[in-house]
PDB file of N, CA and C in Angstrom:
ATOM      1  N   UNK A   1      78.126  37.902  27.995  1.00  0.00           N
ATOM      2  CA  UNK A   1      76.701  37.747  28.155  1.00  0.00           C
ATOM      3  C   UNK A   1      76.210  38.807  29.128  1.00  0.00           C
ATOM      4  N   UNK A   2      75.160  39.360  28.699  1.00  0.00           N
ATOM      5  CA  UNK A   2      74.294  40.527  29.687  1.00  0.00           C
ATOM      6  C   UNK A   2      73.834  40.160  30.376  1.00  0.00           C
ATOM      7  N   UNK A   3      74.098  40.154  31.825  1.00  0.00           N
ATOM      8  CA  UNK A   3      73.219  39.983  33.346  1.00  0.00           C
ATOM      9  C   UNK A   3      72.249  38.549  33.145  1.00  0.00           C
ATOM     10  N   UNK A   4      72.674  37.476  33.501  1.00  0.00           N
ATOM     11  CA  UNK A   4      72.383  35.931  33.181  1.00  0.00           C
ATOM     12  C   UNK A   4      71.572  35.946  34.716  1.00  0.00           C
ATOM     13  N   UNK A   5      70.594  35.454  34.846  1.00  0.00           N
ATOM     14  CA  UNK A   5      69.759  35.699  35.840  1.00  0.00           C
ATOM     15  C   UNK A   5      69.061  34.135  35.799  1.00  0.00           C
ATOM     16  N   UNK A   6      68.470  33.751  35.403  1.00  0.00           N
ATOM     17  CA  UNK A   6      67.807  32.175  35.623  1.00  0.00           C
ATOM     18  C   UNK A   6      68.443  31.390  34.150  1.00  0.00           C
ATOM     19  N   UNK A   7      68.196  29.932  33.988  1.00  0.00           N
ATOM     20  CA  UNK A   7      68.534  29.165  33.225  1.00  0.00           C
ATOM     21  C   UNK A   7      67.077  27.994  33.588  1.00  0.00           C
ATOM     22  N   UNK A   8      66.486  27.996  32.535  1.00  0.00           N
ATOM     23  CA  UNK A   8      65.447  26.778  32.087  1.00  0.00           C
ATOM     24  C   UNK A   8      66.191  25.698  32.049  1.00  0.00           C
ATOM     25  N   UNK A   9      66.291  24.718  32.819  1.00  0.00           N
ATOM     26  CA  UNK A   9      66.686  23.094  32.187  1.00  0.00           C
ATOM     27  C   UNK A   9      65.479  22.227  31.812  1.00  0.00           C
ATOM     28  N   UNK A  10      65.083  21.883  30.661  1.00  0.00           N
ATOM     29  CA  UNK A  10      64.328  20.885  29.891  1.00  0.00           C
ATOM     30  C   UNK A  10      64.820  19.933  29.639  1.00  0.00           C
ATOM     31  N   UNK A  11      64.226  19.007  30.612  1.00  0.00           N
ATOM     32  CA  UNK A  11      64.768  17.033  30.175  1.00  0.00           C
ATOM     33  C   UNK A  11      63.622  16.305  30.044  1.00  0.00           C
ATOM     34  N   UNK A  12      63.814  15.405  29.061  1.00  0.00           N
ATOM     35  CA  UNK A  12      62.585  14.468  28.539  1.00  0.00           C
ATOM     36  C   UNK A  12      62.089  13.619  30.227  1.00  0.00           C
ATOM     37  N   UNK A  13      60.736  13.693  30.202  1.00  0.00           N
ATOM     38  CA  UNK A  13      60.477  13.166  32.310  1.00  0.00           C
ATOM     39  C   UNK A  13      60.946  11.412  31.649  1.00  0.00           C
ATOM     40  N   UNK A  14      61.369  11.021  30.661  1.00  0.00           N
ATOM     41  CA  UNK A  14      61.386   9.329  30.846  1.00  0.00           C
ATOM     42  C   UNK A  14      62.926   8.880  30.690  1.00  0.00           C
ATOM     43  N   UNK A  15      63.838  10.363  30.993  1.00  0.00           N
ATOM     44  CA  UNK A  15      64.864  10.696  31.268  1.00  0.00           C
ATOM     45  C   UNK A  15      65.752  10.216  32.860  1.00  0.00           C
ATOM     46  N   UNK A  16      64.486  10.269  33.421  1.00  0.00           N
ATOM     47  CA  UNK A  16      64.623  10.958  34.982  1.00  0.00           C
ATOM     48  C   UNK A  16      64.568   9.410  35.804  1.00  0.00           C
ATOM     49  N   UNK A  17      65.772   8.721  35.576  1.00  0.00           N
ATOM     50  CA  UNK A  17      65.569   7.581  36.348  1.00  0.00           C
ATOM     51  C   UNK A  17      65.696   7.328  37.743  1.00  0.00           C
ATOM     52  N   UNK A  18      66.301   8.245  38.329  1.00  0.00           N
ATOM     53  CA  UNK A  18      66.302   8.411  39.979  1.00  0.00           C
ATOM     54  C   UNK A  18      66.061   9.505  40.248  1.00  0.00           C
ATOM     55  N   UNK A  19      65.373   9.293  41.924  1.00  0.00           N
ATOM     56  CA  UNK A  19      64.958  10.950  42.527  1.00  0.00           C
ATOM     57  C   UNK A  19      64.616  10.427  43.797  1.00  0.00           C
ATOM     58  N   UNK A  20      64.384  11.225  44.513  1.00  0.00           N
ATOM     59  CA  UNK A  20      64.095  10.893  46.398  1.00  0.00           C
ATOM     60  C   UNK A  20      62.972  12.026  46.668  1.00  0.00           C
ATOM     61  N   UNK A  21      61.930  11.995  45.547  1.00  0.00           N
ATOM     62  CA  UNK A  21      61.176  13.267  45.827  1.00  0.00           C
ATOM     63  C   UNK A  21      59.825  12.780  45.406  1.00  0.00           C
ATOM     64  N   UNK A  22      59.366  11.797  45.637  1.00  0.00           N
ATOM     65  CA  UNK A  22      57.960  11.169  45.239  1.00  0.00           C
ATOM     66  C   UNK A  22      56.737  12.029  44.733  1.00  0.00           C
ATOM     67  N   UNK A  23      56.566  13.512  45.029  1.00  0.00           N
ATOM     68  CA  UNK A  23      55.945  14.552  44.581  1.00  0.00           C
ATOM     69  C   UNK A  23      56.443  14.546  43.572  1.00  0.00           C
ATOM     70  N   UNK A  24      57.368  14.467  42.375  1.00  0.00           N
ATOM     71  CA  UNK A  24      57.798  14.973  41.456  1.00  0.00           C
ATOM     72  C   UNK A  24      56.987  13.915  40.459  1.00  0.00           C
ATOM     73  N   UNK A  25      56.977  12.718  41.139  1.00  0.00           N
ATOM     74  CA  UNK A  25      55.954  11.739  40.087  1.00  0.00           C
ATOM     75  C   UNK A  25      54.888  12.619  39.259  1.00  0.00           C
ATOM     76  N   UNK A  26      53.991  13.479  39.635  1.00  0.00           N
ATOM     77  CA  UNK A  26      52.538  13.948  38.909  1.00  0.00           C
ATOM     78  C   UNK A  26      53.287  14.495  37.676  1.00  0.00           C
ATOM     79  N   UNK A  27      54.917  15.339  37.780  1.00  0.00           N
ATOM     80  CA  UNK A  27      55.182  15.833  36.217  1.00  0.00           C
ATOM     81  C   UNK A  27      55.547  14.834  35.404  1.00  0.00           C
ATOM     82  N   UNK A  28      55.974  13.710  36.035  1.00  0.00           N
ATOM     83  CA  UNK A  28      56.568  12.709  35.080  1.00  0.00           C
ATOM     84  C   UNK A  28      55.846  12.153  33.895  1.00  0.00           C
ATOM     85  N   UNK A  29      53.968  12.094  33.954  1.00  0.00           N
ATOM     86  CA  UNK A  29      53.544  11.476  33.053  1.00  0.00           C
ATOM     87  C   UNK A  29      53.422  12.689  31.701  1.00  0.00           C
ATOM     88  N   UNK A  30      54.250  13.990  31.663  1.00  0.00           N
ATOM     89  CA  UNK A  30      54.196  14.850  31.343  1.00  0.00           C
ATOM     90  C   UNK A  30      55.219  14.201  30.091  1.00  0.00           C
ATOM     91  N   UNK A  31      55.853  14.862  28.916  1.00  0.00           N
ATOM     92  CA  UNK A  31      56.721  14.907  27.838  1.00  0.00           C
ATOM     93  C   UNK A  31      58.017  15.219  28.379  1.00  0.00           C
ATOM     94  N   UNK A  32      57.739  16.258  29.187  1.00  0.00           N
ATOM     95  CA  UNK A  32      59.183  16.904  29.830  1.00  0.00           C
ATOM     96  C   UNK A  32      58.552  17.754  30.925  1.00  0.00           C
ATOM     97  N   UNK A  33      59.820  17.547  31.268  1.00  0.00           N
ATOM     98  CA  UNK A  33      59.952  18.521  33.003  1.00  0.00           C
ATOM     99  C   UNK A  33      60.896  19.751  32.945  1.00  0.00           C
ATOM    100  N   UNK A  34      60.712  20.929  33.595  1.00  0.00           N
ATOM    101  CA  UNK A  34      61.896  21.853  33.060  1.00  0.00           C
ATOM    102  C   UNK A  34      61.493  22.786  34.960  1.00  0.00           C
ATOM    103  N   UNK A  35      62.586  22.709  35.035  1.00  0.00           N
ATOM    104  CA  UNK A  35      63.211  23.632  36.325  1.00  0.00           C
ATOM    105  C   UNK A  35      63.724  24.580  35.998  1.00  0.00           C
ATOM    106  N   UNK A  36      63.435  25.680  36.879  1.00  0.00           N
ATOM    107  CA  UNK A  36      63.969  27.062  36.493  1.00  0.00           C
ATOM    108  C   UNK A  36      64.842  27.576  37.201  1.00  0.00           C
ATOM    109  N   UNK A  37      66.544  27.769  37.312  1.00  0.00           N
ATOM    110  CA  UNK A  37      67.401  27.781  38.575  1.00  0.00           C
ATOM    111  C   UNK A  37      68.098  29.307  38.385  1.00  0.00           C
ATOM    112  N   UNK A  38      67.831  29.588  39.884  1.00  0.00           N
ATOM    113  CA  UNK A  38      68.618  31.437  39.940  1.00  0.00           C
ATOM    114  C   UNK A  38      70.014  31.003  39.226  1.00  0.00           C
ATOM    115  N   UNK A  39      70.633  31.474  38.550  1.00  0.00           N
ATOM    116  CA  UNK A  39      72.337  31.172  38.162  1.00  0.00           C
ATOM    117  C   UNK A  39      73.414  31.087  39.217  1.00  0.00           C
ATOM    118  N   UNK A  40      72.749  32.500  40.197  1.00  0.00           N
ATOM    119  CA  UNK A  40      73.863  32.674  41.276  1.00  0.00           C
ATOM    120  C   UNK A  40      73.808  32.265  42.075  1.00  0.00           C
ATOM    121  N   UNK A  41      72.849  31.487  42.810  1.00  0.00           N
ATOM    122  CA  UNK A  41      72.226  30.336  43.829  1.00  0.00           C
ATOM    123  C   UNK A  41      72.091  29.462  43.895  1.00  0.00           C
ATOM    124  N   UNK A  42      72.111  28.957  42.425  1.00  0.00           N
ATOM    125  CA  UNK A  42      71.336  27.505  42.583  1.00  0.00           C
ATOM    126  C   UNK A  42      70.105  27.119  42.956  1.00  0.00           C
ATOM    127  N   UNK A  43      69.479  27.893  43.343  1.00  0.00           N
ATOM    128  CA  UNK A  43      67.728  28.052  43.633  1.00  0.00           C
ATOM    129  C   UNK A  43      66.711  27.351  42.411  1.00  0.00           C
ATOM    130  N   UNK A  44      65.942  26.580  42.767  1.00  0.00           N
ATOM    131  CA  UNK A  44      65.295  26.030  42.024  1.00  0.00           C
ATOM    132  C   UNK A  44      63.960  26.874  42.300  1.00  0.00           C
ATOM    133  N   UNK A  45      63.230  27.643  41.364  1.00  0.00           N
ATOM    134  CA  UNK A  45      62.316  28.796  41.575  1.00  0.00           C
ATOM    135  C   UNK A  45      61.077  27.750  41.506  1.00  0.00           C
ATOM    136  N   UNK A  46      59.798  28.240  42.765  1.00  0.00           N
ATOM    137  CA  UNK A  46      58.889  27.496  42.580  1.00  0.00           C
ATOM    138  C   UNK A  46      59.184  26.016  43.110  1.00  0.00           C
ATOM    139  N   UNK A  47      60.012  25.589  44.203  1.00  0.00           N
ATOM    140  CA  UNK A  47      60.557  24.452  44.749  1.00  0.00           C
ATOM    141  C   UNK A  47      59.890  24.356  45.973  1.00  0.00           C
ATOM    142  N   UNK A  48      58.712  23.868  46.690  1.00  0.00           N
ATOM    143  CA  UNK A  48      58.430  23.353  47.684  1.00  0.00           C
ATOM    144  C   UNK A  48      58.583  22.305  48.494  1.00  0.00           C
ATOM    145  N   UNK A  49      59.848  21.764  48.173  1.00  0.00           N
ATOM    146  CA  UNK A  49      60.058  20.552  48.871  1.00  0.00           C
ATOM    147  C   UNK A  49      61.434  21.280  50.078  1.00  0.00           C
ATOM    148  N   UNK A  50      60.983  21.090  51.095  1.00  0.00           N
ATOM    149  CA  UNK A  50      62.006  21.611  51.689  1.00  0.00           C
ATOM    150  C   UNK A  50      62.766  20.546  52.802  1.00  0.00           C
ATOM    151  N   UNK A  51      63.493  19.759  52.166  1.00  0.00           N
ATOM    152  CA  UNK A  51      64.416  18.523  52.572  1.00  0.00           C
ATOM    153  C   UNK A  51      65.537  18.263  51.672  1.00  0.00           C
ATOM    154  N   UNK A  52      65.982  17.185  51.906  1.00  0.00           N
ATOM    155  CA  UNK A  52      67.279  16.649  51.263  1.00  0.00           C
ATOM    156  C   UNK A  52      67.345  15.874  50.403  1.00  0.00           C
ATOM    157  N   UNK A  53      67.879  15.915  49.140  1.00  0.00           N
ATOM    158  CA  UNK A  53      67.581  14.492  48.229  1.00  0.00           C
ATOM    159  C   UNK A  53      67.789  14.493  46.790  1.00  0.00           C
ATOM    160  N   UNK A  54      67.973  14.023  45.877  1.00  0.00           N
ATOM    161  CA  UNK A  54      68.604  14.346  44.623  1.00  0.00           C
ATOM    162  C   UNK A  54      67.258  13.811  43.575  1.00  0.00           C
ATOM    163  N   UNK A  55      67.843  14.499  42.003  1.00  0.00           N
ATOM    164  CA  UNK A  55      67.262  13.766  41.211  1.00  0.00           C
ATOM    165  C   UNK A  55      68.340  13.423  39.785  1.00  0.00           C
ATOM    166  N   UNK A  56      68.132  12.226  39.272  1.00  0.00           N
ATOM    167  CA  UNK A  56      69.240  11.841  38.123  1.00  0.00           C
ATOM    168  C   UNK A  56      68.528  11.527  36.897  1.00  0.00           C
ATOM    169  N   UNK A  57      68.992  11.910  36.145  1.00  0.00           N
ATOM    170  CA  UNK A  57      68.042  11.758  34.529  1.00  0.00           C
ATOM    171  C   UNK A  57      69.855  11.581  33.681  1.00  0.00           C
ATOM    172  N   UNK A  58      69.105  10.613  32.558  1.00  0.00           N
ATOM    173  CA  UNK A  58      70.080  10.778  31.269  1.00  0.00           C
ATOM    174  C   UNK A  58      69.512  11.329  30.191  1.00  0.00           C
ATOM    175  N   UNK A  59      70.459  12.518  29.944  1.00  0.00           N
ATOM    176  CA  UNK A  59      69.669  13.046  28.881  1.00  0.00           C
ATOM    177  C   UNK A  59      70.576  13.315  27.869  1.00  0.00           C
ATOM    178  N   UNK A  60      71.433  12.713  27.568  1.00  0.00           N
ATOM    179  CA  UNK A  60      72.721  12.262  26.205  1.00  0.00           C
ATOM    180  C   UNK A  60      71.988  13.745  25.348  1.00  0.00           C
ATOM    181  N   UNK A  61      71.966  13.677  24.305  1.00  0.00           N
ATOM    182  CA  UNK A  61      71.958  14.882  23.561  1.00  0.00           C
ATOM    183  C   UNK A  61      70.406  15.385  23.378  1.00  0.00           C
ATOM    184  N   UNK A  62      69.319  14.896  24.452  1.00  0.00           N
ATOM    185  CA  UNK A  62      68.187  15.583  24.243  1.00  0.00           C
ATOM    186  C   UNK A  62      67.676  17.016  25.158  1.00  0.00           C
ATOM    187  N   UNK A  63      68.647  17.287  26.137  1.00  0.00           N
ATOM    188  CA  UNK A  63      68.534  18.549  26.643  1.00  0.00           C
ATOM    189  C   UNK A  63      68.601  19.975  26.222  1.00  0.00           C
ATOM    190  N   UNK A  64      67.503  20.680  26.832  1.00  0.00           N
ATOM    191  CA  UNK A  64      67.642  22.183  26.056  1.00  0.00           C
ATOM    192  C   UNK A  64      67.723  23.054  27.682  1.00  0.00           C
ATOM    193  N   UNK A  65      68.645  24.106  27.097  1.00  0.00           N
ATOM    194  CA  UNK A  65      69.108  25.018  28.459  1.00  0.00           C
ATOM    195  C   UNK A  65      69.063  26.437  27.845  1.00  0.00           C
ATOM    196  N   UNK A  66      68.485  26.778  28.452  1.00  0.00           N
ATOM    197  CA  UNK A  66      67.601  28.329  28.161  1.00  0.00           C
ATOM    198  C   UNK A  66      68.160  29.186  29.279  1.00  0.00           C
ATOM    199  N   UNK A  67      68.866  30.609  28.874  1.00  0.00           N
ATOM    200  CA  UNK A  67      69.641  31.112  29.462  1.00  0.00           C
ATOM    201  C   UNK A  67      68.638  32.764  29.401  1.00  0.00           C
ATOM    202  N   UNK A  68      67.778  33.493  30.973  1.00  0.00           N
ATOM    203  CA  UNK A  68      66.889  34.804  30.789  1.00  0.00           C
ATOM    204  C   UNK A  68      67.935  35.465  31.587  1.00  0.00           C
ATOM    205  N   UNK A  69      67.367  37.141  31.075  1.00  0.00           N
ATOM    206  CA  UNK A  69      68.257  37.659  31.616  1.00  0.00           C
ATOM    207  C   UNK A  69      67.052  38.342  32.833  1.00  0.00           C
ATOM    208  N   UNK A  70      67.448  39.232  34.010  1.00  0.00           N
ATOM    209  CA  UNK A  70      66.268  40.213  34.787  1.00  0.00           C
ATOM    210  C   UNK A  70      65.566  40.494  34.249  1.00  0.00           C
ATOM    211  N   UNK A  71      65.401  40.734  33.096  1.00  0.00           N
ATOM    212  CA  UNK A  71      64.117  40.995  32.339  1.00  0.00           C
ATOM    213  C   UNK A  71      62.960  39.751  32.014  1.00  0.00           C
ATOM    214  N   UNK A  72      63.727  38.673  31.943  1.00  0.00           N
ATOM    215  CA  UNK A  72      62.690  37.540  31.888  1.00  0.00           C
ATOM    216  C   UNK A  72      63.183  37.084  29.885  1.00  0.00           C
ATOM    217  N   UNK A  73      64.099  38.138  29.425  1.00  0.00           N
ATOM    218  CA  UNK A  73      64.210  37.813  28.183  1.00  0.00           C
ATOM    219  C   UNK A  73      65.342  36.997  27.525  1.00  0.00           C
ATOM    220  N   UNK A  74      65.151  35.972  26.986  1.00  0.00           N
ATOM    221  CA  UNK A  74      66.047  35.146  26.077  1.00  0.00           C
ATOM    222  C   UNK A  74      67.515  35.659  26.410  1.00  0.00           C
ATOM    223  N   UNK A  75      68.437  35.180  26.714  1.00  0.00           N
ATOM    224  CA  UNK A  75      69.999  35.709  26.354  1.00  0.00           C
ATOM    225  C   UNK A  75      70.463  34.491  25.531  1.00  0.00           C
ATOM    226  N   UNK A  76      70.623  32.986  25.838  1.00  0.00           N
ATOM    227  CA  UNK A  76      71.469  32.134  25.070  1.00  0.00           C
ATOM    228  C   UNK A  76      71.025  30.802  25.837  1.00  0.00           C
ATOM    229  N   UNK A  77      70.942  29.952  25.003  1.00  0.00           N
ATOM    230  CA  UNK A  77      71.123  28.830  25.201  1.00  0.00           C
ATOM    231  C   UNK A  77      71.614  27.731  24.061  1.00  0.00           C
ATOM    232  N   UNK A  78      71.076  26.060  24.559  1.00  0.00           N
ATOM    233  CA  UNK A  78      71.317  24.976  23.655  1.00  0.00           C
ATOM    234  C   UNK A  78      70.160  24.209  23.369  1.00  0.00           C
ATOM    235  N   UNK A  79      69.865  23.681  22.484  1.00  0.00           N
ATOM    236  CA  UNK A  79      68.901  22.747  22.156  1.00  0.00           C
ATOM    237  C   UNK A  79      69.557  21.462  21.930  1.00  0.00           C
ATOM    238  N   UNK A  80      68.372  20.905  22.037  1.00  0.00           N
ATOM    239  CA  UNK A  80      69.448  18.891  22.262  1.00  0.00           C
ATOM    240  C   UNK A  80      70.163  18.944  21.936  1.00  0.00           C
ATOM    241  N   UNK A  81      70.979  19.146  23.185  1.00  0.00           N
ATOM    242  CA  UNK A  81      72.101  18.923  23.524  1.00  0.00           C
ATOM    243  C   UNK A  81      73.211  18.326  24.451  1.00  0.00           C
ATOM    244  N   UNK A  82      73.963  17.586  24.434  1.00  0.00           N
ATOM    245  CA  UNK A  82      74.485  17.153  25.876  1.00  0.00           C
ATOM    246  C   UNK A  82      74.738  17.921  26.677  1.00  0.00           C
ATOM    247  N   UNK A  83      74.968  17.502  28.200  1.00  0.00           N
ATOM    248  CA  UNK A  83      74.873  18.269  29.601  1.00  0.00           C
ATOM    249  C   UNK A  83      75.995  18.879  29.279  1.00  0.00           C
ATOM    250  N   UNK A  84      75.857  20.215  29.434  1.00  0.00           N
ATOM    251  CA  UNK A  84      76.874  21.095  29.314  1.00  0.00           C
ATOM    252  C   UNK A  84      77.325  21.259  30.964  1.00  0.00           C
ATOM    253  N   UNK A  85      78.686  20.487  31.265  1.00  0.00           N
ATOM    254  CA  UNK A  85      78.889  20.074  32.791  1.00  0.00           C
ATOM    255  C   UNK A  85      79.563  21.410  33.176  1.00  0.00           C
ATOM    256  N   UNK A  86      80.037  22.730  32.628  1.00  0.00           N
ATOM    257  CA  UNK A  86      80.597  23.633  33.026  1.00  0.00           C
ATOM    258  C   UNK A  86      79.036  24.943  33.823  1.00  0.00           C
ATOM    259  N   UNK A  87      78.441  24.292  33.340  1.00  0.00           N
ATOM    260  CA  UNK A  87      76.882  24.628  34.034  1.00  0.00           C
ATOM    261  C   UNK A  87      76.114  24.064  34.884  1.00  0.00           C
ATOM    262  N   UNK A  88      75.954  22.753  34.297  1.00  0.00           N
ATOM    263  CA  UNK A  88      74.235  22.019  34.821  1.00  0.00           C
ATOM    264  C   UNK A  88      75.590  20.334  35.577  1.00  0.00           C
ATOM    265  N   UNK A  89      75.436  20.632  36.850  1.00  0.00           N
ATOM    266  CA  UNK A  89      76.049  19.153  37.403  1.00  0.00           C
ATOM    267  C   UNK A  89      75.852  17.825  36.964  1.00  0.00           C
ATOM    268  N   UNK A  90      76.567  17.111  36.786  1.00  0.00           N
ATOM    269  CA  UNK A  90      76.509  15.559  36.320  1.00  0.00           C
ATOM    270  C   UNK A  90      77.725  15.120  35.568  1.00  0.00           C
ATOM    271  N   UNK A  91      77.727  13.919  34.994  1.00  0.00           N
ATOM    272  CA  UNK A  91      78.524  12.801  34.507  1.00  0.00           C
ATOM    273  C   UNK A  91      78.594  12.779  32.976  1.00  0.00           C
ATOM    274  N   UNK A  92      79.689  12.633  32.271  1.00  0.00           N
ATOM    275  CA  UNK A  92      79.868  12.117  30.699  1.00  0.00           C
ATOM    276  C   UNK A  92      79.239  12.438  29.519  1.00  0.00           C
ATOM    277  N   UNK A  93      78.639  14.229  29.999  1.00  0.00           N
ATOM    278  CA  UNK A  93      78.153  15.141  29.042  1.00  0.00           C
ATOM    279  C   UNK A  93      76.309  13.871  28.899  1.00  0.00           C
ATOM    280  N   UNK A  94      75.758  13.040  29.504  1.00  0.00           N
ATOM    281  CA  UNK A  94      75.120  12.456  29.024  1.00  0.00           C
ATOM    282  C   UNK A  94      73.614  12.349  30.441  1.00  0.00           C
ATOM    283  N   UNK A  95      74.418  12.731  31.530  1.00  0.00           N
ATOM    284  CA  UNK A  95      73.687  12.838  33.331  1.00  0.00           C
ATOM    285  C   UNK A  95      73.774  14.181  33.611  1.00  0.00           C
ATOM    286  N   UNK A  96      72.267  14.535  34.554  1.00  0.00           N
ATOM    287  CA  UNK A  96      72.439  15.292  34.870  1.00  0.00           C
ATOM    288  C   UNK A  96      72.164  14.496  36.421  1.00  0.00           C
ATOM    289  N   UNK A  97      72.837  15.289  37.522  1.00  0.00           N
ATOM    290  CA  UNK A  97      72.532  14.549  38.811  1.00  0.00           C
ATOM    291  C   UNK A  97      72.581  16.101  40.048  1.00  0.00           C
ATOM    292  N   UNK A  98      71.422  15.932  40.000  1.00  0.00           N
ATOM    293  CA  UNK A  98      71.028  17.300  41.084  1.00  0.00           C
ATOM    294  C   UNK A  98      70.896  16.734  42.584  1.00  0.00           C
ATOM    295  N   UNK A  99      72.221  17.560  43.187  1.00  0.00           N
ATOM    296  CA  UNK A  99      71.533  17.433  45.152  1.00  0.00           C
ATOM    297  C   UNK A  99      70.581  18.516  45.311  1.00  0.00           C
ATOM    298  N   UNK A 100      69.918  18.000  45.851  1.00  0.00           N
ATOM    299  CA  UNK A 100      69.123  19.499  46.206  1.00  0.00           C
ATOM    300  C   UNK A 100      68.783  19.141  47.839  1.00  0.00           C
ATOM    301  N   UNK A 101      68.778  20.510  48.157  1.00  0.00           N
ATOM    302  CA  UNK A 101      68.715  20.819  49.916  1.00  0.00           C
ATOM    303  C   UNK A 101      67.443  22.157  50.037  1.00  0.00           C
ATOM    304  N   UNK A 102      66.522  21.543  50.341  1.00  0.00           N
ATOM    305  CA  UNK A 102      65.904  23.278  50.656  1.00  0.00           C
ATOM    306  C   UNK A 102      65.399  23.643  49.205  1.00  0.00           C
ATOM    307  N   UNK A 103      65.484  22.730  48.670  1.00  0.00           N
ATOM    308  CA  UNK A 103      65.425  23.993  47.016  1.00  0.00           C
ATOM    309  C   UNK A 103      66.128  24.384  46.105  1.00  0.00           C
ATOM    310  N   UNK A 104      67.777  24.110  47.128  1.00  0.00           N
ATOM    311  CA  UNK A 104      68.848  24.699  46.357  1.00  0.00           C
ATOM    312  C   UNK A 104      69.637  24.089  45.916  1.00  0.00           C
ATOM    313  N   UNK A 105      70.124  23.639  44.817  1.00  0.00           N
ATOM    314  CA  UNK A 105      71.267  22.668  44.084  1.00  0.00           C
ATOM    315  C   UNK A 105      72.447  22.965  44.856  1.00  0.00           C
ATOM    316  N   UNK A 106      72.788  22.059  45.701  1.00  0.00           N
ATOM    317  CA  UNK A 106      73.899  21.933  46.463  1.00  0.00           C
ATOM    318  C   UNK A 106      75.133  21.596  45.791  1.00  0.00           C
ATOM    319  N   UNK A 107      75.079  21.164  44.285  1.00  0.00           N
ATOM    320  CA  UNK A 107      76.489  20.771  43.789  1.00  0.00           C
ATOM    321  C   UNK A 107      76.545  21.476  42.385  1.00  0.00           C
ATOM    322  N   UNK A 108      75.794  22.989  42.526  1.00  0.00           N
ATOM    323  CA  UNK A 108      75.697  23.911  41.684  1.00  0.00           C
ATOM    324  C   UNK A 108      77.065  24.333  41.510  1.00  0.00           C
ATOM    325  N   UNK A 109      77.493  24.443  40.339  1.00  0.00           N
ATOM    326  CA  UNK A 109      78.898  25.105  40.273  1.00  0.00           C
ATOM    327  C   UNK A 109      78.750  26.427  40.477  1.00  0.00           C
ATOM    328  N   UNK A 110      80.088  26.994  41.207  1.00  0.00           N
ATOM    329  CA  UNK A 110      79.936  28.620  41.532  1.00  0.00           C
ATOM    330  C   UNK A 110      80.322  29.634  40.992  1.00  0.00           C
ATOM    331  N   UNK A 111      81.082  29.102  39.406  1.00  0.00           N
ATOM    332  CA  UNK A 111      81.319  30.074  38.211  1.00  0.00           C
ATOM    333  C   UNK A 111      80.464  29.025  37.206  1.00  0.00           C
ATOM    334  N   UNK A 112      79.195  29.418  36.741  1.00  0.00           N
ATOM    335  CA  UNK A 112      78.925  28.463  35.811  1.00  0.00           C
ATOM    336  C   UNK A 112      79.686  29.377  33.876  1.00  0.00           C
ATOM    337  N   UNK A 113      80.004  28.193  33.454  1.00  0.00           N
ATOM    338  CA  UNK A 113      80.867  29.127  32.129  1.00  0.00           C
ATOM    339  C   UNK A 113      79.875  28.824  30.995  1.00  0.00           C
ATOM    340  N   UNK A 114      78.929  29.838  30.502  1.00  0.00           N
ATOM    341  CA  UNK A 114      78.105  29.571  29.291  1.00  0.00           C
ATOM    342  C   UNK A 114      78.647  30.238  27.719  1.00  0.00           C
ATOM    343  N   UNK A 115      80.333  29.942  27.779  1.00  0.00           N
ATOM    344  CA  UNK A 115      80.711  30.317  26.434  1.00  0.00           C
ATOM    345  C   UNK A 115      80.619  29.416  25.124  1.00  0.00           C
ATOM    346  N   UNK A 116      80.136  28.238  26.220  1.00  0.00           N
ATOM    347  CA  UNK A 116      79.173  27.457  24.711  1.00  0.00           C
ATOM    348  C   UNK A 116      77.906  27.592  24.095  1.00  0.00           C
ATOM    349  N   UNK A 117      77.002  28.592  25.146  1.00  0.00           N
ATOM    350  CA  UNK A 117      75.644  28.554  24.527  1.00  0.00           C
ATOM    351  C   UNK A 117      75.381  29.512  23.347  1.00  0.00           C
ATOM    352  N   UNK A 118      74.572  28.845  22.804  1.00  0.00           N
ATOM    353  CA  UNK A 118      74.592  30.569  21.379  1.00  0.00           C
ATOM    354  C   UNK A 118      73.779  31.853  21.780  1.00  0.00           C
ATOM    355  N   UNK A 119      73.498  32.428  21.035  1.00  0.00           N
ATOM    356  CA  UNK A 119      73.028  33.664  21.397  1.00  0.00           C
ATOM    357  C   UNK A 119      71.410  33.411  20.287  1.00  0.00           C
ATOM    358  N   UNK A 120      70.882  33.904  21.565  1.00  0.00           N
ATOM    359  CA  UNK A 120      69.412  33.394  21.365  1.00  0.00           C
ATOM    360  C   UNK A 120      68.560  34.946  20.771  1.00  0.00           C
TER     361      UNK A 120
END
């Protein structure tokens, strides 16, 4: 894959059964919620909450993960699909469960492996 730079995560918001971030309520009455995370950081782009605290959604096979490169353009992803755990943190291909600190996914893996996503 060419220079993998952010990843879109899209989860249905009636997905999202725990969180410690009461601001996040206004997207929830939304269809879906989608975070945009640096690959090599874990940075959640556009994150103003600057404290400690997680959020947990089940999203069994309705998640889509959108893989840009520095350019801002398409490289690869999945459409509903289960949590691809060699990427996006969580439980039984079916949870996703984000720490976040500051902004930054604290239980971000530090080789994420996207040799499952297709080529977009």
């Amino acid at each position: 894959m060419k220079d993998p730079k952010t990843i879109a995560i899209l989860i249905k918001s009636e997905g999202i059964y725990d969180h410690s971030f009461p601001e996040i309520e206004k997207h929830l009455d939304k269809e879906n919620v989608c975070f945009f995370v640096d690959i090599a950081t874990g940075t959640i782009k556009a994150w103003h909450l600057m404290r400690k605290g997680y959020i947990h959604a089940k999203v069994v096979d309705e998640g889509s993960y959108v893989v840009f490169d520095k350019n801002h353009k398409k490289v690869c992803g999945l459409k509903n699909e289960c949590v691809p755990h060699e990427v996006i943190p969580g439980r039984y291909g079916d949870y996703i469960d984000l720490e976040i600190e500051n902004g930054i996914i604290t239980n971000w893996p530090k080789n994420p492996d996207f040799s499952n996503f297709e080529k977009l």
